[in-house]
PDB file of N, CA and C in Angstrom:
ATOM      1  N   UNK A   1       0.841  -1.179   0.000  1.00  0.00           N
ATOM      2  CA  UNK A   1       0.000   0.000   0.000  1.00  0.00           C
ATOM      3  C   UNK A   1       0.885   1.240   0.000  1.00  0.00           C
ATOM      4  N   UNK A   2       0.338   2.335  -0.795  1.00  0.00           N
ATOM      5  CA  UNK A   2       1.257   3.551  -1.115  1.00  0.00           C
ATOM      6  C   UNK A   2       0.740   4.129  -0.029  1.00  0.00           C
ATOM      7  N   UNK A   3       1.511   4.945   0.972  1.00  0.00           N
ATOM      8  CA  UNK A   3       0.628   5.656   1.939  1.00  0.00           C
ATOM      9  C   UNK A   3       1.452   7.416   1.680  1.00  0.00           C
ATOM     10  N   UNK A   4       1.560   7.662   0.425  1.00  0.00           N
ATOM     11  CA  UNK A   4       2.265   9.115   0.019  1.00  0.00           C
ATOM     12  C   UNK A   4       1.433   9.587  -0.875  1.00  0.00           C
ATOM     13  N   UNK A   5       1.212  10.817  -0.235  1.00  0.00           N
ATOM     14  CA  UNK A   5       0.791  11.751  -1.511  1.00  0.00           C
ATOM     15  C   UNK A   5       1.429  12.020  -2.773  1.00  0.00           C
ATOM     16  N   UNK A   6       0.154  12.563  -3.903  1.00  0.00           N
ATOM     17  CA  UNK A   6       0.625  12.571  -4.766  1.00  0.00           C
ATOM     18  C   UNK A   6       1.900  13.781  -4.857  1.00  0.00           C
ATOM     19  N   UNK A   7       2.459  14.026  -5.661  1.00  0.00           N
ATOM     20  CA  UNK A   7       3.287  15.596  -5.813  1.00  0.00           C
ATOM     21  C   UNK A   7       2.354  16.295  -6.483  1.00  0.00           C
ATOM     22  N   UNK A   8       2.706  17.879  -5.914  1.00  0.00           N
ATOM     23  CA  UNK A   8       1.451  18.605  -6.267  1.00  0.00           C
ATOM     24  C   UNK A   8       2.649  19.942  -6.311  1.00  0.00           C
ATOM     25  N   UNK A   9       2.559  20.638  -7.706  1.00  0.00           N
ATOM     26  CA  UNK A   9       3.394  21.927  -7.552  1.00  0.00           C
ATOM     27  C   UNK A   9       2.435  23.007  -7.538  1.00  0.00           C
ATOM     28  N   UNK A  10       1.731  23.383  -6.724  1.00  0.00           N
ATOM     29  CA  UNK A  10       0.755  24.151  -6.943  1.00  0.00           C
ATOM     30  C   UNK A  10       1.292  25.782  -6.289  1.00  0.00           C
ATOM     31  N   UNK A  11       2.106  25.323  -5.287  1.00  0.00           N
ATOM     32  CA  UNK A  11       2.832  26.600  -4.710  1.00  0.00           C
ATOM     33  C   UNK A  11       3.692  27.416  -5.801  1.00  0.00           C
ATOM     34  N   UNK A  12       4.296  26.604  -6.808  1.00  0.00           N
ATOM     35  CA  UNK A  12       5.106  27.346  -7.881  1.00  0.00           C
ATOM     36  C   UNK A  12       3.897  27.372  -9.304  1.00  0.00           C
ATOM     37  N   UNK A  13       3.096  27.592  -9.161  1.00  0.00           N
ATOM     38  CA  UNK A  13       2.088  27.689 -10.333  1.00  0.00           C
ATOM     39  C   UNK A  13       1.966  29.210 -11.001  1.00  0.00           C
ATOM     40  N   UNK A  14       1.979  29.134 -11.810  1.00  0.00           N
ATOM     41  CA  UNK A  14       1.900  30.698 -12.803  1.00  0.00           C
ATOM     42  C   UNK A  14       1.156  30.827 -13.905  1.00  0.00           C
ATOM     43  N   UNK A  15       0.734  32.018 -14.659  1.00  0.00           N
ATOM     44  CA  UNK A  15       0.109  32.067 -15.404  1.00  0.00           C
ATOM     45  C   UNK A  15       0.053  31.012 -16.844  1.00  0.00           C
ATOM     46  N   UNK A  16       1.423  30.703 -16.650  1.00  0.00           N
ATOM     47  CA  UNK A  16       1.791  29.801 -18.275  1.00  0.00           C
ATOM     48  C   UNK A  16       2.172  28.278 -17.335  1.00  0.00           C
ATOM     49  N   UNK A  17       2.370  28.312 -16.011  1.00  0.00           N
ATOM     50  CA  UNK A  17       2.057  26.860 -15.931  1.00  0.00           C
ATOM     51  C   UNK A  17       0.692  26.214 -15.048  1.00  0.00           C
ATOM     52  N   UNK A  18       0.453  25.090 -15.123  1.00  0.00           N
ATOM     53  CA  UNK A  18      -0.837  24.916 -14.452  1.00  0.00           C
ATOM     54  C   UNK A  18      -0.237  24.186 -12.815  1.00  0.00           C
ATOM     55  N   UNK A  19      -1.804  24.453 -12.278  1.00  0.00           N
ATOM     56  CA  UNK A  19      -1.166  24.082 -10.854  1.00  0.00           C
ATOM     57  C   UNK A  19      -0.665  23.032 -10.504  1.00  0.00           C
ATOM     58  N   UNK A  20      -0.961  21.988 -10.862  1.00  0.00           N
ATOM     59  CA  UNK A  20      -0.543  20.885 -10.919  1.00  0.00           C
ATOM     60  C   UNK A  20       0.252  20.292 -12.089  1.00  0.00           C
ATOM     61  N   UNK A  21       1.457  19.630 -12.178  1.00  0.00           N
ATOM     62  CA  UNK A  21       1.534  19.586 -13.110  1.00  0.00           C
ATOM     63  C   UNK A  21       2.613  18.591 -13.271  1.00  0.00           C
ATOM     64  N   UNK A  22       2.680  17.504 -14.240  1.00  0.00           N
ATOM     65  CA  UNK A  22       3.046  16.155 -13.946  1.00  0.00           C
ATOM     66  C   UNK A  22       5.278  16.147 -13.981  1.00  0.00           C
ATOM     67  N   UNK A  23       5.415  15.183 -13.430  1.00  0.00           N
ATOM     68  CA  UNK A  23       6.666  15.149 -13.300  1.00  0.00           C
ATOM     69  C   UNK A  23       7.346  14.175 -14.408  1.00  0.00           C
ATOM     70  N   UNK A  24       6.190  13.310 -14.810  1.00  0.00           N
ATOM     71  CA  UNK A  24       7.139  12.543 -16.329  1.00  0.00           C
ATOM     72  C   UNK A  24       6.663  13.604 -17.445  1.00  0.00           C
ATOM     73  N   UNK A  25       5.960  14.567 -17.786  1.00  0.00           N
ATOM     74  CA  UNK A  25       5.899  15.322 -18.533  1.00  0.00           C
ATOM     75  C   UNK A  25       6.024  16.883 -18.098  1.00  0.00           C
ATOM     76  N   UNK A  26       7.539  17.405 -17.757  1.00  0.00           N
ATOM     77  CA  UNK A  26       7.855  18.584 -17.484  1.00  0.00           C
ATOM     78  C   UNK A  26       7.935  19.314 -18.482  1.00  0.00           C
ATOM     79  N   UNK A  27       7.572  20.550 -18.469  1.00  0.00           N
ATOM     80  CA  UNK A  27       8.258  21.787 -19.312  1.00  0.00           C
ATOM     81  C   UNK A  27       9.292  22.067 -20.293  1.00  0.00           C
ATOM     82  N   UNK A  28       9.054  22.059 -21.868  1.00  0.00           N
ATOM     83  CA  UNK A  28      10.266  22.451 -21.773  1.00  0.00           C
ATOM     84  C   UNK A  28      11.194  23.742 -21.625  1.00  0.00           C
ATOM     85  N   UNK A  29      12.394  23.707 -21.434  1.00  0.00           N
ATOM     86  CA  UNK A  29      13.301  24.779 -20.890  1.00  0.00           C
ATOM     87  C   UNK A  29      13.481  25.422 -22.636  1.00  0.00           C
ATOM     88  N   UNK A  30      13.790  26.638 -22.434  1.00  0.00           N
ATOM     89  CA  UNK A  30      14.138  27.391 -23.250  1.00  0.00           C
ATOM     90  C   UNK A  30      15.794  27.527 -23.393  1.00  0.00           C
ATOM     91  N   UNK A  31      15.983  27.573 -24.930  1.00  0.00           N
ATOM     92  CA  UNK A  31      17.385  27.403 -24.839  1.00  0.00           C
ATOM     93  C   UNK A  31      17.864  28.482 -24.354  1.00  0.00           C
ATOM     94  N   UNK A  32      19.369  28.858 -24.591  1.00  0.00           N
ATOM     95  CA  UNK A  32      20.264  29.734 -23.615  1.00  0.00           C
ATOM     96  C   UNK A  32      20.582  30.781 -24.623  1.00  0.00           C
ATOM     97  N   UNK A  33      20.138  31.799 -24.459  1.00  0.00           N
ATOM     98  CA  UNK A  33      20.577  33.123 -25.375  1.00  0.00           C
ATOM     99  C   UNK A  33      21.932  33.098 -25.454  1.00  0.00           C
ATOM    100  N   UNK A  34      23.091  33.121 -26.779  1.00  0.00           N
ATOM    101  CA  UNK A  34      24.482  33.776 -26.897  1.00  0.00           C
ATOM    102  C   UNK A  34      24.799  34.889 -25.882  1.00  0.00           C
ATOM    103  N   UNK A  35      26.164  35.352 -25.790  1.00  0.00           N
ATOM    104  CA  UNK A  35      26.460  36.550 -25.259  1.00  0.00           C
ATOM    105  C   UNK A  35      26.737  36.596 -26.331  1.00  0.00           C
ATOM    106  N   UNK A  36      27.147  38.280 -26.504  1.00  0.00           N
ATOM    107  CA  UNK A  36      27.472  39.129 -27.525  1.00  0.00           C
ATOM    108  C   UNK A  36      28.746  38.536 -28.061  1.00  0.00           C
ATOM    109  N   UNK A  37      29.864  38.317 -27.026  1.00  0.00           N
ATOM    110  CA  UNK A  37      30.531  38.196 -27.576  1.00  0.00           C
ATOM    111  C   UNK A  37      30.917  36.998 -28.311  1.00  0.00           C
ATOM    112  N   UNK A  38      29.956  35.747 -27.912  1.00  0.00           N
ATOM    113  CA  UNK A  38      30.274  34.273 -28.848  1.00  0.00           C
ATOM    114  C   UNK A  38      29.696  34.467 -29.949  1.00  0.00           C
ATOM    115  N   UNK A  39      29.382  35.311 -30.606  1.00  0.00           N
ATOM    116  CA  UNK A  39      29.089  35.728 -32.393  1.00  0.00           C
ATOM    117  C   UNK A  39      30.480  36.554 -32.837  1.00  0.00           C
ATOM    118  N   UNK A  40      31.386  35.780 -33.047  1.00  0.00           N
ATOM    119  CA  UNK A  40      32.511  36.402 -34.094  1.00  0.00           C
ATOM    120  C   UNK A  40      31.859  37.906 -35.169  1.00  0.00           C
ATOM    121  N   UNK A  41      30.998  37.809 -35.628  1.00  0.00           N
ATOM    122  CA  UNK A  41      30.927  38.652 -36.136  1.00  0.00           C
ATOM    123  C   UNK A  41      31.418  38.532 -38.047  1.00  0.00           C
ATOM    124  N   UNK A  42      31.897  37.524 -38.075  1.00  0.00           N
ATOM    125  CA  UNK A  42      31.852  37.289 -39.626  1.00  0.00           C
ATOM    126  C   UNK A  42      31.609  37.020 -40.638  1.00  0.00           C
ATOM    127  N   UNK A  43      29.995  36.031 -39.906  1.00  0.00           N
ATOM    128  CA  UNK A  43      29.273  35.544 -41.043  1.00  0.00           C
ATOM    129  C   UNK A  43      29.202  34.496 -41.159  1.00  0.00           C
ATOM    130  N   UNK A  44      29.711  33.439 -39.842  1.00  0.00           N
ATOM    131  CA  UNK A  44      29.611  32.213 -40.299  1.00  0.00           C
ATOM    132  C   UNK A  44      28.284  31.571 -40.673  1.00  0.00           C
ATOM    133  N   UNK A  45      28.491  30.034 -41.031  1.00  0.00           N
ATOM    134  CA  UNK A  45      26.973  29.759 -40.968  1.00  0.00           C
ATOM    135  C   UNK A  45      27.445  28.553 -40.548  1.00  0.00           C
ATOM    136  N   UNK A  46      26.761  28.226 -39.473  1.00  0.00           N
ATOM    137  CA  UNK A  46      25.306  28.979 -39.035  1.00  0.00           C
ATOM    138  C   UNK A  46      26.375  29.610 -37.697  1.00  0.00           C
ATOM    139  N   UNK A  47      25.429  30.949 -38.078  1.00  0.00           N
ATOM    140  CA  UNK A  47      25.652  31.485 -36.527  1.00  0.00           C
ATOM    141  C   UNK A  47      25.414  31.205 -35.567  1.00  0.00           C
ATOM    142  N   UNK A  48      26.364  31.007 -34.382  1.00  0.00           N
ATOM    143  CA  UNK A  48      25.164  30.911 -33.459  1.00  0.00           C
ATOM    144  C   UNK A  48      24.487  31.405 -32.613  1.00  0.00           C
ATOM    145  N   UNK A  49      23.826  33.087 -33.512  1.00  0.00           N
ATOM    146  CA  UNK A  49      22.486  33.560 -33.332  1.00  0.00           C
ATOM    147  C   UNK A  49      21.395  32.917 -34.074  1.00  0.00           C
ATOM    148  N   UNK A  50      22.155  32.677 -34.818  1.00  0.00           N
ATOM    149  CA  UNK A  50      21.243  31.784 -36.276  1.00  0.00           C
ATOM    150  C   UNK A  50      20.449  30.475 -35.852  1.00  0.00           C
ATOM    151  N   UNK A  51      21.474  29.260 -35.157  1.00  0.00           N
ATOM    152  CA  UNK A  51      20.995  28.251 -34.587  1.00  0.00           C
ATOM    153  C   UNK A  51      20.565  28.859 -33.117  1.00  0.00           C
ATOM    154  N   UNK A  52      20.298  29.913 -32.164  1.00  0.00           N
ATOM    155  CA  UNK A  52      19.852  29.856 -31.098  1.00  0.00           C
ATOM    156  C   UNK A  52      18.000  30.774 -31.620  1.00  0.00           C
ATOM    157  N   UNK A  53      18.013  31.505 -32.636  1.00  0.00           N
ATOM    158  CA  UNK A  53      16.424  31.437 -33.055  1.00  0.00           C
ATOM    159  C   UNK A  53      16.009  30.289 -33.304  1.00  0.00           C
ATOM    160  N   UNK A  54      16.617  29.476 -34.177  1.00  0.00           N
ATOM    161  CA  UNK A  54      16.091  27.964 -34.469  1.00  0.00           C
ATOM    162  C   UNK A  54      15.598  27.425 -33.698  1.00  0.00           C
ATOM    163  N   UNK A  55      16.243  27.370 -32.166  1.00  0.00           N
ATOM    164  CA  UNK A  55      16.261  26.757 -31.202  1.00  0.00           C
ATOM    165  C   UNK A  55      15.355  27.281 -30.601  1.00  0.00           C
ATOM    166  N   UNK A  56      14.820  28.970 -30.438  1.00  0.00           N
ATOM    167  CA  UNK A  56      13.965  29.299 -30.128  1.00  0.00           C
ATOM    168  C   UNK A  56      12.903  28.876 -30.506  1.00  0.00           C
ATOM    169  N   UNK A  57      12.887  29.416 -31.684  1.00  0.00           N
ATOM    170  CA  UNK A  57      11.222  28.715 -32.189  1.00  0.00           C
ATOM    171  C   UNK A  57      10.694  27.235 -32.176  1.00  0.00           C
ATOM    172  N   UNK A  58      11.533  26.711 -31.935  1.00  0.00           N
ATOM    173  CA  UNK A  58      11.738  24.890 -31.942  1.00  0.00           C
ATOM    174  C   UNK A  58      10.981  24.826 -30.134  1.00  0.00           C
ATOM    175  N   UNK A  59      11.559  25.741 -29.450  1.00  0.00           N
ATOM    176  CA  UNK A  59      10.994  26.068 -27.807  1.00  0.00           C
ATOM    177  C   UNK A  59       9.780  26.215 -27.773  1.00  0.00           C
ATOM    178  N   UNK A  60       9.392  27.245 -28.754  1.00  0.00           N
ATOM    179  CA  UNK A  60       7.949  27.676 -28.516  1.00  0.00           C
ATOM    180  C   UNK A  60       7.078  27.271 -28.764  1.00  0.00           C
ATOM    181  N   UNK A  61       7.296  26.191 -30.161  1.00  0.00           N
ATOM    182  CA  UNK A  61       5.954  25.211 -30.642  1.00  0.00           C
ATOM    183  C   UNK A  61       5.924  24.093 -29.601  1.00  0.00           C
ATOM    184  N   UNK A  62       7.187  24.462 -29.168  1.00  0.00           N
ATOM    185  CA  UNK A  62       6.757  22.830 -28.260  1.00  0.00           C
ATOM    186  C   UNK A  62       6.297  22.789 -26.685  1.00  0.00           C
ATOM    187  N   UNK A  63       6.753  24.272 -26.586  1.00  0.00           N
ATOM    188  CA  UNK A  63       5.966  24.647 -25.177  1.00  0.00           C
ATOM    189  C   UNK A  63       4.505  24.918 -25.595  1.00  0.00           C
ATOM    190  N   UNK A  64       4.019  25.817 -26.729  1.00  0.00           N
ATOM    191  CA  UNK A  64       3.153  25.800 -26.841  1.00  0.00           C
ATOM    192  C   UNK A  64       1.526  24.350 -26.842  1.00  0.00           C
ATOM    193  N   UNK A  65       2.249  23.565 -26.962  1.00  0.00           N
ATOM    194  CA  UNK A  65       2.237  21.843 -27.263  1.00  0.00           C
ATOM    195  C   UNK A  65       1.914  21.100 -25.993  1.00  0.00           C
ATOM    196  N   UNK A  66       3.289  21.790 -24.839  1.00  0.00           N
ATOM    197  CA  UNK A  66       3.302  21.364 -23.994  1.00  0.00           C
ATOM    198  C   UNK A  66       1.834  21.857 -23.064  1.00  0.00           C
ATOM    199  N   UNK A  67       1.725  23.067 -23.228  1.00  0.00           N
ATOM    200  CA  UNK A  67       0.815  24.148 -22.442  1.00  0.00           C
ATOM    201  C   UNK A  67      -0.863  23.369 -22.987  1.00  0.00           C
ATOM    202  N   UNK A  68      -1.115  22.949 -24.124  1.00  0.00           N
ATOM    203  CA  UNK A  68      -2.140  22.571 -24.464  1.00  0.00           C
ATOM    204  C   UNK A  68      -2.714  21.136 -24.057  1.00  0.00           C
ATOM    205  N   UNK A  69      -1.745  20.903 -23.773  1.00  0.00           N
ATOM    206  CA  UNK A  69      -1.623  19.376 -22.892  1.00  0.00           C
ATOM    207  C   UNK A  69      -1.895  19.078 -21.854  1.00  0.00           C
ATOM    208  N   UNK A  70      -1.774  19.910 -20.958  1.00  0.00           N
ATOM    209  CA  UNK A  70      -1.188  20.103 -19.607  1.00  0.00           C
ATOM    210  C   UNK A  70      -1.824  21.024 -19.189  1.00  0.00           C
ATOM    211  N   UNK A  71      -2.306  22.205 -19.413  1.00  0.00           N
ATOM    212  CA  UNK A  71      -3.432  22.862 -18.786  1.00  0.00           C
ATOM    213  C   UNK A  71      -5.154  22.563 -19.303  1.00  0.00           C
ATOM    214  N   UNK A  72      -5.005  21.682 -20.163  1.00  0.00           N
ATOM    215  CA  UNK A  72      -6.505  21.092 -20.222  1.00  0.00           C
ATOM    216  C   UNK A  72      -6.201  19.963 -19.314  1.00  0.00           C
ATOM    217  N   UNK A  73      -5.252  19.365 -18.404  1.00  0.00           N
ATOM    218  CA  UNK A  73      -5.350  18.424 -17.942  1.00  0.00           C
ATOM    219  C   UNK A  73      -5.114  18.731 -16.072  1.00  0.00           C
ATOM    220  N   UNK A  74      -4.966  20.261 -16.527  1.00  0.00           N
ATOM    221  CA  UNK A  74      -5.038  20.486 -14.978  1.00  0.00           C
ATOM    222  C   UNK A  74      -6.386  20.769 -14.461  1.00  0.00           C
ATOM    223  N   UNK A  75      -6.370  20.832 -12.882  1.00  0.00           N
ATOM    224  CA  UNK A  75      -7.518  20.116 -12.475  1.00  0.00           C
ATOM    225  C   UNK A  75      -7.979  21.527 -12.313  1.00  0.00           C
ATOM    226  N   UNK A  76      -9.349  21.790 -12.406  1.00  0.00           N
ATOM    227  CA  UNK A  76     -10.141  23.052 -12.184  1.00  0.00           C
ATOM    228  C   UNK A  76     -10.544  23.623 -10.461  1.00  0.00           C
ATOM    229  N   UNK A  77     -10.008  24.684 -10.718  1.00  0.00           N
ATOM    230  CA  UNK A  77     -10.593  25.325  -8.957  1.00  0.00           C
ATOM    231  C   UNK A  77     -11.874  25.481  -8.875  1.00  0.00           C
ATOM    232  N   UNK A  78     -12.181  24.445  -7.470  1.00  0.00           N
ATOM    233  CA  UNK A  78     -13.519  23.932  -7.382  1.00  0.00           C
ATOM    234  C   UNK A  78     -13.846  25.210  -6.310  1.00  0.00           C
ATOM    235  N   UNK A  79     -13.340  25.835  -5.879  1.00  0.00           N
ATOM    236  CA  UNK A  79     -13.687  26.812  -4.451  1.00  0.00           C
ATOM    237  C   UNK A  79     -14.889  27.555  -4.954  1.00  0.00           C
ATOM    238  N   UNK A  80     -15.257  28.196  -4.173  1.00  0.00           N
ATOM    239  CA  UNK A  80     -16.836  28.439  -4.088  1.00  0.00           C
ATOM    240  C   UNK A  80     -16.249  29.959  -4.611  1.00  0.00           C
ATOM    241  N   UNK A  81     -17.342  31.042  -5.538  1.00  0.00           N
ATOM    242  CA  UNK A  81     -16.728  32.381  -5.898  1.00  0.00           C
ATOM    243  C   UNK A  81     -17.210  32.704  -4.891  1.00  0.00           C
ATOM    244  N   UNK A  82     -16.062  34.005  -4.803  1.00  0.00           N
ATOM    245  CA  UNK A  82     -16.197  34.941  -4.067  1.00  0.00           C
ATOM    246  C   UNK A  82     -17.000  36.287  -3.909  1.00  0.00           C
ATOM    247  N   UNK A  83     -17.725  36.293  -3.357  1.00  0.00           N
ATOM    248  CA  UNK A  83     -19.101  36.731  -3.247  1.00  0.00           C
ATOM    249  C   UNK A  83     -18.985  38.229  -2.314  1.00  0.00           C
ATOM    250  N   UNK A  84     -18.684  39.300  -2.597  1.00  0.00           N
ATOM    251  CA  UNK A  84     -18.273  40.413  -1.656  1.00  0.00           C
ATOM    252  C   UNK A  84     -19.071  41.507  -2.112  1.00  0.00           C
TER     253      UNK A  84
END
């Protein structure tokens, strides 16, 4: 018999994540912006400003992906409205 609760991240919950929210299907992380100065400046290809948009947008469809997943699957606040 399991006698542990489930995990519940509800204390770190934010607008783009839901309150609950599963631990075999985490978030993904956004890649790591260049500093200025790891772009030589000459044109290579691929830059890597070049491959870190790639990488961006590669982030966002898949967070976006992630978010559609995962906040229809979070659980709805049942509390009674607030009535003032």
């Amino acid at each position: 018999m399991n006698d542990h609760a489930p995990i519940s991240l509800s204390a770190s919950a934010s607008p783009t994540m839901p309150a609950a929210v599963s631990i075999a299907n985490p978030a993904p992380f956004p890649p790591r912006k260049p500093e200025p100065h790891e772009c030589c400046g000459t044109g290579c290809i691929p830059c890597v400003m070049d491959i870190y948009e790639e990488e961006l947008w590669q982030y966002e469809k898949d967070l976006k992906v992630w978010e559609a997943a995962n906040i229809a699957k979070a659980p709805a606040d049942k509390s009674p409205p607030n009535r003032t």
